[in-house]
N, C-alpha and C. Protein backbone atom coordinates (compact mmCIF):
# COMPACT_ATOMS: atom_id res chain seq x y z
N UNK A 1 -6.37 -21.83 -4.71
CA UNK A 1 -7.22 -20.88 -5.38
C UNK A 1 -6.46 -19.55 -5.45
N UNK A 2 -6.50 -18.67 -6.70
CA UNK A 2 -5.54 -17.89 -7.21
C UNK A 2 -6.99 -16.69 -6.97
N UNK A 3 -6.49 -15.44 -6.22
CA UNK A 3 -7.36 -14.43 -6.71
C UNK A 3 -6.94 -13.05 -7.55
N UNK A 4 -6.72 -12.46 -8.78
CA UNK A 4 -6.52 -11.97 -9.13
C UNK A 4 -6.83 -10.12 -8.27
N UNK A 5 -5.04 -9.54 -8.80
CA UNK A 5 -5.61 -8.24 -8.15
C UNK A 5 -4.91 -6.98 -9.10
N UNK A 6 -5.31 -6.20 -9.24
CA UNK A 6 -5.41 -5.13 -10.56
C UNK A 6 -4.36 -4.33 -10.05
N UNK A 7 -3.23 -4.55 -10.72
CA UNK A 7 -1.91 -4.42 -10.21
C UNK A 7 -2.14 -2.56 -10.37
N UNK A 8 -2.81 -1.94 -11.13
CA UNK A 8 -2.58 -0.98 -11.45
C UNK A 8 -3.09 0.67 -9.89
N UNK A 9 -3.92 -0.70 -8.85
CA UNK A 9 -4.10 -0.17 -7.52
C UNK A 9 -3.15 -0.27 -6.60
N UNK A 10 -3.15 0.62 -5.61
CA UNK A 10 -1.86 0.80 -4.71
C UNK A 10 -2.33 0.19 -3.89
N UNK A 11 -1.52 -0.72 -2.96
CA UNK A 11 -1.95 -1.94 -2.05
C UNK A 11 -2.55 -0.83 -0.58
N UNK A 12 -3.07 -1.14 0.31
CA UNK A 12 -3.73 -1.09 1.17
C UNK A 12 -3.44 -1.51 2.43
N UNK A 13 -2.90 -0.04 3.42
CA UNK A 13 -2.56 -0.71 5.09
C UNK A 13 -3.30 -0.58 5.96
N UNK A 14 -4.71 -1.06 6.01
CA UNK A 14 -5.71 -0.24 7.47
C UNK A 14 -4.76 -0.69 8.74
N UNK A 15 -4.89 0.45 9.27
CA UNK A 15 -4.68 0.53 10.98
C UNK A 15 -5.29 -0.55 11.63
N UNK A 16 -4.63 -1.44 12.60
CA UNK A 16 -5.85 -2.09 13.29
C UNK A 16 -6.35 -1.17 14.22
N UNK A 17 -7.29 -1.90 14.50
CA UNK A 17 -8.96 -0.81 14.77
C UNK A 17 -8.19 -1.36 16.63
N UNK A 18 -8.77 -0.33 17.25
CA UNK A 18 -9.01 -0.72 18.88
C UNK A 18 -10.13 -1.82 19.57
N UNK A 19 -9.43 -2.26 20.30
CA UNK A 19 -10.67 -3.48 20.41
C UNK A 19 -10.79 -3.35 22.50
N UNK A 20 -11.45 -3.35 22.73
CA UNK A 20 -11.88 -3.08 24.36
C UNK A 20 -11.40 -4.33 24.74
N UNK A 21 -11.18 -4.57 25.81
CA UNK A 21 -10.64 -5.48 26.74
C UNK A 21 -11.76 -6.10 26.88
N UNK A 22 -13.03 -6.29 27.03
CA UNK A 22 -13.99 -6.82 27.14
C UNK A 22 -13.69 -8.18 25.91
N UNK A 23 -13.88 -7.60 25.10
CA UNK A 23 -13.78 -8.30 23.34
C UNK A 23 -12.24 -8.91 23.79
N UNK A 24 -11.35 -8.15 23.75
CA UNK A 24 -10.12 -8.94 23.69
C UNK A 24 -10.01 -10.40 23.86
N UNK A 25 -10.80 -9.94 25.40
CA UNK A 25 -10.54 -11.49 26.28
C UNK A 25 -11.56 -12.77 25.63
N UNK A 26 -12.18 -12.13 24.65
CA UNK A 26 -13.12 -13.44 23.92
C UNK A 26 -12.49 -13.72 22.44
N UNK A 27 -12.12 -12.92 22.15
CA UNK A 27 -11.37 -12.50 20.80
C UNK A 27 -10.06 -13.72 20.67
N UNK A 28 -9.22 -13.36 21.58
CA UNK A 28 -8.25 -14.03 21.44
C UNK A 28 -8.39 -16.09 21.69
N UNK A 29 -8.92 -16.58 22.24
CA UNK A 29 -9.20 -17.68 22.29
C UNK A 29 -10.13 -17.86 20.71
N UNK A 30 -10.42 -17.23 20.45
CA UNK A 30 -11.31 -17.88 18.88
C UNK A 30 -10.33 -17.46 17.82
N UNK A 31 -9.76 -16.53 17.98
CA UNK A 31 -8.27 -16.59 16.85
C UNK A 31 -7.46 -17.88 17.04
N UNK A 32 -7.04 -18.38 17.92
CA UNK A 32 -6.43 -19.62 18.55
C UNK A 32 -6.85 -20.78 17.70
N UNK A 33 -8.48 -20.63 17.99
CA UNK A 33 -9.12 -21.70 17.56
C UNK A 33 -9.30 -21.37 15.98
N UNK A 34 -9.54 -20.65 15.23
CA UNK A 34 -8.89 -20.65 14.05
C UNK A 34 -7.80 -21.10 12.88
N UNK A 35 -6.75 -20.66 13.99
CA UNK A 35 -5.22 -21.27 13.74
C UNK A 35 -5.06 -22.43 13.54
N UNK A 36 -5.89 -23.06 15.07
CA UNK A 36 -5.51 -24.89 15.25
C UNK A 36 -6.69 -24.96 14.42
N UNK A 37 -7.73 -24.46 13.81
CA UNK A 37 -8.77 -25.46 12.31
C UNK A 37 -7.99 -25.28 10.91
N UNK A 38 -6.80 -24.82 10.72
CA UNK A 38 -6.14 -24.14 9.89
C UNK A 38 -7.12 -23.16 8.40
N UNK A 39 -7.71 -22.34 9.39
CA UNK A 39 -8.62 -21.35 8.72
C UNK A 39 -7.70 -19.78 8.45
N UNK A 40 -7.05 -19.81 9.78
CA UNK A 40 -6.12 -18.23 9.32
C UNK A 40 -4.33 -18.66 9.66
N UNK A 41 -3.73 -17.94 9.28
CA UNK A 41 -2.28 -18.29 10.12
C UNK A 41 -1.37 -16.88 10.20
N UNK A 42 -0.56 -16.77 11.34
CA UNK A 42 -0.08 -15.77 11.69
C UNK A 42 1.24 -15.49 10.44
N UNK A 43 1.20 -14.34 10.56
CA UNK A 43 1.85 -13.84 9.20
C UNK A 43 3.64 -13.02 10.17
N UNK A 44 4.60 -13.77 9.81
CA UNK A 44 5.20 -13.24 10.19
C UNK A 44 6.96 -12.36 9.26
N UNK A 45 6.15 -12.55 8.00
CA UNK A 45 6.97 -11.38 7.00
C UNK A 45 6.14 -10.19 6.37
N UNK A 46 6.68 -9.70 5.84
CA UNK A 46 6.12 -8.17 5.39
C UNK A 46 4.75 -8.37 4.21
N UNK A 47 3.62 -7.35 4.25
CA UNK A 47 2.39 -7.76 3.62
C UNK A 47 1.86 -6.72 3.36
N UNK A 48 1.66 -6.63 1.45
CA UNK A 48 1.13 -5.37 0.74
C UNK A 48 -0.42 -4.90 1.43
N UNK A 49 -1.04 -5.67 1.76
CA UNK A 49 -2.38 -5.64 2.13
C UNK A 49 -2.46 -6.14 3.30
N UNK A 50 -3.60 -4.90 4.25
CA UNK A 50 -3.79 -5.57 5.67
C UNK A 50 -4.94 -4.70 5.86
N UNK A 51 -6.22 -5.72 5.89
CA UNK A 51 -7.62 -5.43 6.52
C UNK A 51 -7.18 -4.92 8.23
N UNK A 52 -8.79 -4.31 8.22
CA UNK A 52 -8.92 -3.79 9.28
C UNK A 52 -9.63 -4.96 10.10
N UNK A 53 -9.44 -5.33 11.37
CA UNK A 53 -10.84 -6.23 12.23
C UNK A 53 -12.03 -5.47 12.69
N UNK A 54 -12.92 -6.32 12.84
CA UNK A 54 -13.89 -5.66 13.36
C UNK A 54 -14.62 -6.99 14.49
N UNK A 55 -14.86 -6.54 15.46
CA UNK A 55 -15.64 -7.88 15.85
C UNK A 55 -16.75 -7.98 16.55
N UNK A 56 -17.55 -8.80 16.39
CA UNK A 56 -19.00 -8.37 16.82
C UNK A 56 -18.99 -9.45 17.81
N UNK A 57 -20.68 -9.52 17.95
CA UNK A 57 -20.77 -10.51 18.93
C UNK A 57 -21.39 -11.18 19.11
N UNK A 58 -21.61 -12.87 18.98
CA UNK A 58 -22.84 -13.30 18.44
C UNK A 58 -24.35 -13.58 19.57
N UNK A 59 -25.14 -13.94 19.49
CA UNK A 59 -26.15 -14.09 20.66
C UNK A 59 -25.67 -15.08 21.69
N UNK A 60 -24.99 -16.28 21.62
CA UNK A 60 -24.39 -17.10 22.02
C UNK A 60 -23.60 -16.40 23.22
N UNK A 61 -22.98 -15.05 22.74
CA UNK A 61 -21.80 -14.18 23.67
C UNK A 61 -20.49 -14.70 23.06
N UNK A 62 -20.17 -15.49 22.52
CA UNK A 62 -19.11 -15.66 21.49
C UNK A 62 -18.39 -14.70 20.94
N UNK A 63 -17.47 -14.52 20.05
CA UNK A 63 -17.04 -13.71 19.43
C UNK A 63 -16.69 -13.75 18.03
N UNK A 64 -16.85 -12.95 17.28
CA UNK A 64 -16.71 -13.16 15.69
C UNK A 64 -15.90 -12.12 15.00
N UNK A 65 -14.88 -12.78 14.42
CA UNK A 65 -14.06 -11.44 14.10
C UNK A 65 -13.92 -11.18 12.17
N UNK A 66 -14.66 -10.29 12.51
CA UNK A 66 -14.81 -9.61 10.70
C UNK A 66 -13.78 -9.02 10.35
N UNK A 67 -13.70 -8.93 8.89
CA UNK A 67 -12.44 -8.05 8.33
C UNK A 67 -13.50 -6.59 7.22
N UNK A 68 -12.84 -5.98 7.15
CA UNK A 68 -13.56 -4.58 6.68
C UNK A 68 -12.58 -5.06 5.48
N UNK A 69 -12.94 -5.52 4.02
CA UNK A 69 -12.31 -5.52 3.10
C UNK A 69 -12.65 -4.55 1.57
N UNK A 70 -13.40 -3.55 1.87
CA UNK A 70 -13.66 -2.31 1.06
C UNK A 70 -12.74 -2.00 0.14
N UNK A 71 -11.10 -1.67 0.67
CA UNK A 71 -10.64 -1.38 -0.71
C UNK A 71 -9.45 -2.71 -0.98
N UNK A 72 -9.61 -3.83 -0.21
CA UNK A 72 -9.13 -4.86 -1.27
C UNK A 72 -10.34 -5.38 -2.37
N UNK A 73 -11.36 -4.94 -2.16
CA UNK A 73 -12.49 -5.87 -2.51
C UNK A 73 -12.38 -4.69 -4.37
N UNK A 74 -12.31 -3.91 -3.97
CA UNK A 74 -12.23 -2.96 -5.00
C UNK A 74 -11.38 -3.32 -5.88
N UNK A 75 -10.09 -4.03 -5.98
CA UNK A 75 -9.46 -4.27 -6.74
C UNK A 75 -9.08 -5.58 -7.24
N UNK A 76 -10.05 -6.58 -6.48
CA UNK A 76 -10.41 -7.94 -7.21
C UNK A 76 -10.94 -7.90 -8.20
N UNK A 77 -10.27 -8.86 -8.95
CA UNK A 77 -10.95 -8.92 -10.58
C UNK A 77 -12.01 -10.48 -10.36
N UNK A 78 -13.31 -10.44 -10.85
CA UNK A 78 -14.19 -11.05 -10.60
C UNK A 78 -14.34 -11.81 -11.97
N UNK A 79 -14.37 -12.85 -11.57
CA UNK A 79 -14.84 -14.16 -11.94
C UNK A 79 -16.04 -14.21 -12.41
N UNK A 80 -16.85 -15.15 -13.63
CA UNK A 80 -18.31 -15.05 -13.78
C UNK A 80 -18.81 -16.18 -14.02
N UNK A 81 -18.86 -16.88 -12.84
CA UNK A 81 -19.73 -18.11 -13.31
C UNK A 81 -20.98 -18.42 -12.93
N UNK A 82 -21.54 -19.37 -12.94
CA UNK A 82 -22.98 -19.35 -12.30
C UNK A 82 -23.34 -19.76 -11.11
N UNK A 83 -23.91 -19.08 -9.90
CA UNK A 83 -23.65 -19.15 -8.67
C UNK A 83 -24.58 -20.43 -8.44
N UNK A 84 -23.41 -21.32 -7.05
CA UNK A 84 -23.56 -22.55 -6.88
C UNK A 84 -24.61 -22.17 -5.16
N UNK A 85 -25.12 -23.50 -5.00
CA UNK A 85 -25.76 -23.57 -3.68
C UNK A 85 -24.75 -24.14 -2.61
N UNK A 86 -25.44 -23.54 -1.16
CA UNK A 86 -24.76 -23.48 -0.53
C UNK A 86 -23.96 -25.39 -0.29
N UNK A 87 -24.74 -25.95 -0.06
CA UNK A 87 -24.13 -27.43 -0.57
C UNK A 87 -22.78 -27.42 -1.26
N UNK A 88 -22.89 -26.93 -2.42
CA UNK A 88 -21.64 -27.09 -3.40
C UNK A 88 -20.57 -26.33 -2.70
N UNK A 89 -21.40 -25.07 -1.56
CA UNK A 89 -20.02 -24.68 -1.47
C UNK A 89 -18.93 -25.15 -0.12
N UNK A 90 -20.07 -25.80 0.70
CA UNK A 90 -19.51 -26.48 2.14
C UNK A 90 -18.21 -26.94 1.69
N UNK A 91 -18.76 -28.11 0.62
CA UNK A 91 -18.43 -29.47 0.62
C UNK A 91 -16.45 -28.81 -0.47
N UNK A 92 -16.62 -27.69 -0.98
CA UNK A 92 -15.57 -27.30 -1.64
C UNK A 92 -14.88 -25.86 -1.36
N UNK A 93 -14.45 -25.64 0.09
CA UNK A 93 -14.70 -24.62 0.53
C UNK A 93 -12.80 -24.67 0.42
N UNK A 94 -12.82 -23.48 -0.48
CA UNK A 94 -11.02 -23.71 -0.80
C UNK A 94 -10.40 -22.99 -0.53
N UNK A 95 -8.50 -23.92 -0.29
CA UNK A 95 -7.49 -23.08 0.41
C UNK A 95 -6.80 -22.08 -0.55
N UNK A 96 -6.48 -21.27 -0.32
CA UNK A 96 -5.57 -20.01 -1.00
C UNK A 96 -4.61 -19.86 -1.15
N UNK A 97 -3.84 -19.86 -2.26
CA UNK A 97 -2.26 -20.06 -2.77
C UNK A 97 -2.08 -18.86 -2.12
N UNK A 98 -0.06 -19.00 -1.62
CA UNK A 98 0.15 -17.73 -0.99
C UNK A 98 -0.01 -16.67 -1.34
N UNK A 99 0.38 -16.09 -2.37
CA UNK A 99 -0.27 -14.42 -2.83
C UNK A 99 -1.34 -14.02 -2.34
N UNK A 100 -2.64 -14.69 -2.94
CA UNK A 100 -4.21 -14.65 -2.55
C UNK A 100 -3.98 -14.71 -0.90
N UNK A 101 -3.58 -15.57 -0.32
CA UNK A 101 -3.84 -15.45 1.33
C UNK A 101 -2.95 -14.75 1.86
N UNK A 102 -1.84 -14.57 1.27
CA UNK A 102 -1.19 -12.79 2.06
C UNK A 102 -2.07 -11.38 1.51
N UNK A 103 -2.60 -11.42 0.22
CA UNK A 103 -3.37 -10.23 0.05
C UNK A 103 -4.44 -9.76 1.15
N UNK A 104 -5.13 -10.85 1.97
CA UNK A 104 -6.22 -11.10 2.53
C UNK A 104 -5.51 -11.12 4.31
N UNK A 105 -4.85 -10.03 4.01
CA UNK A 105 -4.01 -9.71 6.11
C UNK A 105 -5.08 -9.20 6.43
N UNK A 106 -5.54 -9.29 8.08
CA UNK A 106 -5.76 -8.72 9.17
C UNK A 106 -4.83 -8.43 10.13
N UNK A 107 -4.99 -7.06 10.97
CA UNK A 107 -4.22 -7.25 12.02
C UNK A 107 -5.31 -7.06 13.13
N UNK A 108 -4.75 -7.52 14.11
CA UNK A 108 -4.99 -7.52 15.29
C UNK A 108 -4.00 -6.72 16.46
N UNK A 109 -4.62 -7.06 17.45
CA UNK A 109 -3.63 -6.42 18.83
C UNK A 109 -2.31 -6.92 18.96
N UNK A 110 -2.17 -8.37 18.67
CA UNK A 110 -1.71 -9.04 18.57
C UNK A 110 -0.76 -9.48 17.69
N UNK A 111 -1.22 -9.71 16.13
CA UNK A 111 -0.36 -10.18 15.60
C UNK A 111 -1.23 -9.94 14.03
N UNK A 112 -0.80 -10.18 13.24
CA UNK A 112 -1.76 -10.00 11.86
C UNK A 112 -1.03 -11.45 11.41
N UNK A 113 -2.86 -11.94 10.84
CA UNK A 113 -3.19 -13.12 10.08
C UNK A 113 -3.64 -13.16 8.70
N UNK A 114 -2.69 -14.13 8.15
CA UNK A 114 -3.94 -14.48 6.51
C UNK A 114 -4.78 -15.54 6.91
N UNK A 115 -6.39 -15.26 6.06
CA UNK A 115 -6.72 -16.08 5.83
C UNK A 115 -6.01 -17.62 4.65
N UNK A 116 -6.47 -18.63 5.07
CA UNK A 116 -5.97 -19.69 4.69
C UNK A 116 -6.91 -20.34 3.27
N UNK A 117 -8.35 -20.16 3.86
CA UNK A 117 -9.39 -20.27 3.64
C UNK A 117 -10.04 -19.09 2.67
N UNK A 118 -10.34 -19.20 1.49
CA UNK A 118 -11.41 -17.63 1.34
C UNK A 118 -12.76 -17.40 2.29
N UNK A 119 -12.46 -16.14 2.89
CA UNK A 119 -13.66 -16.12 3.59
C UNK A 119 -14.92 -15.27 2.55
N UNK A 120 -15.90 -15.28 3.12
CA UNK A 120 -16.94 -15.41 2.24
C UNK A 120 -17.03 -13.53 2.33
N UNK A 121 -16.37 -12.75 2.78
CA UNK A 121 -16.35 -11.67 2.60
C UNK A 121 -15.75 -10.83 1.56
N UNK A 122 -15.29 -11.71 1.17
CA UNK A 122 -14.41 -11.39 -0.45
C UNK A 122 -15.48 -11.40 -1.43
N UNK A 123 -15.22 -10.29 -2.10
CA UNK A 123 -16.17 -10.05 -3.36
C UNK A 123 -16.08 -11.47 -4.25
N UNK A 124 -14.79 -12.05 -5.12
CA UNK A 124 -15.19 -12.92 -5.83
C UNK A 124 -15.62 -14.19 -5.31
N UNK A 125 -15.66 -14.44 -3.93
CA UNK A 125 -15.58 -15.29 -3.62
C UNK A 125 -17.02 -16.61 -4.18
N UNK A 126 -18.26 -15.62 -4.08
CA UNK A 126 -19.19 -16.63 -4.49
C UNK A 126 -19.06 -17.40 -6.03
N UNK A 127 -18.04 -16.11 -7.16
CA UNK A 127 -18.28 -17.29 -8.13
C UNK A 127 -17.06 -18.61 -8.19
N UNK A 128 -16.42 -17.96 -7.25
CA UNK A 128 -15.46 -18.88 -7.11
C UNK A 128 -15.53 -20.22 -6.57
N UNK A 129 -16.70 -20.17 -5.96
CA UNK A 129 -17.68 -21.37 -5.59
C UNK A 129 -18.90 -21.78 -6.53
């Protein structure tokens, strides 16, 4: 899956954000587990675009790590088709040619990842489903 981006915007480096040692220590085992579902992968050449993390926390005590995608989201060019149910979108939940999944960096403490996967925080993502 190809996501178009409006060349005529200047790419985007957020800082990674600080994350407490509390979070860390939950944080890092669910990035792991990410990796091995091949949902994100560690990025280890240079990348026009890099979200910020954010990570919350679910009731469970788990950990969930968001990306703040504000001004990549700004310069996706959107798609218009007619939005599918969630069904259609399980079952076709698609991987991202490299451009599209290096546009889509996070960093971390650690290391900065693309998504592999579109995550559903991406503006075009629903008609893209």
């Amino acid at each position: 899956m190809t996501q178009e981006i409006d060349e005529f915007v200047a790419p985007v480096q957020l800082p990674t954000r600080r994350i407490s040692l509390a979070l860390k220590d939950k944080l890092k085992p669910e990035l792991n587990r990410l990796v091995e579902d091949n949902v994100i992968a560690p990025v280890d050449t240079p990348t026009t675009w890099i979200s910020a993390l954010v990570v919350t926390i679910k009731k469970n005590g788990d950990s969930r790590p968001c990306i703040d995608q504000k001004p990549l989201n700004k310069t996706l060019k959107r798609k218009h088709y007619p939005s599918s149910t969630i069904d259609d979108i399980v079952q076709n939940l698609a991987r991202l040619d490299k451009p599209s999944s290096h546009a889509i960096t996070f960093g971390t403490p650690w290391n900065l990842y693309d998504w592999l996967k579109m995550p559903l925080s991406v503006t075009p993502a629903p008609e893209e489903f």
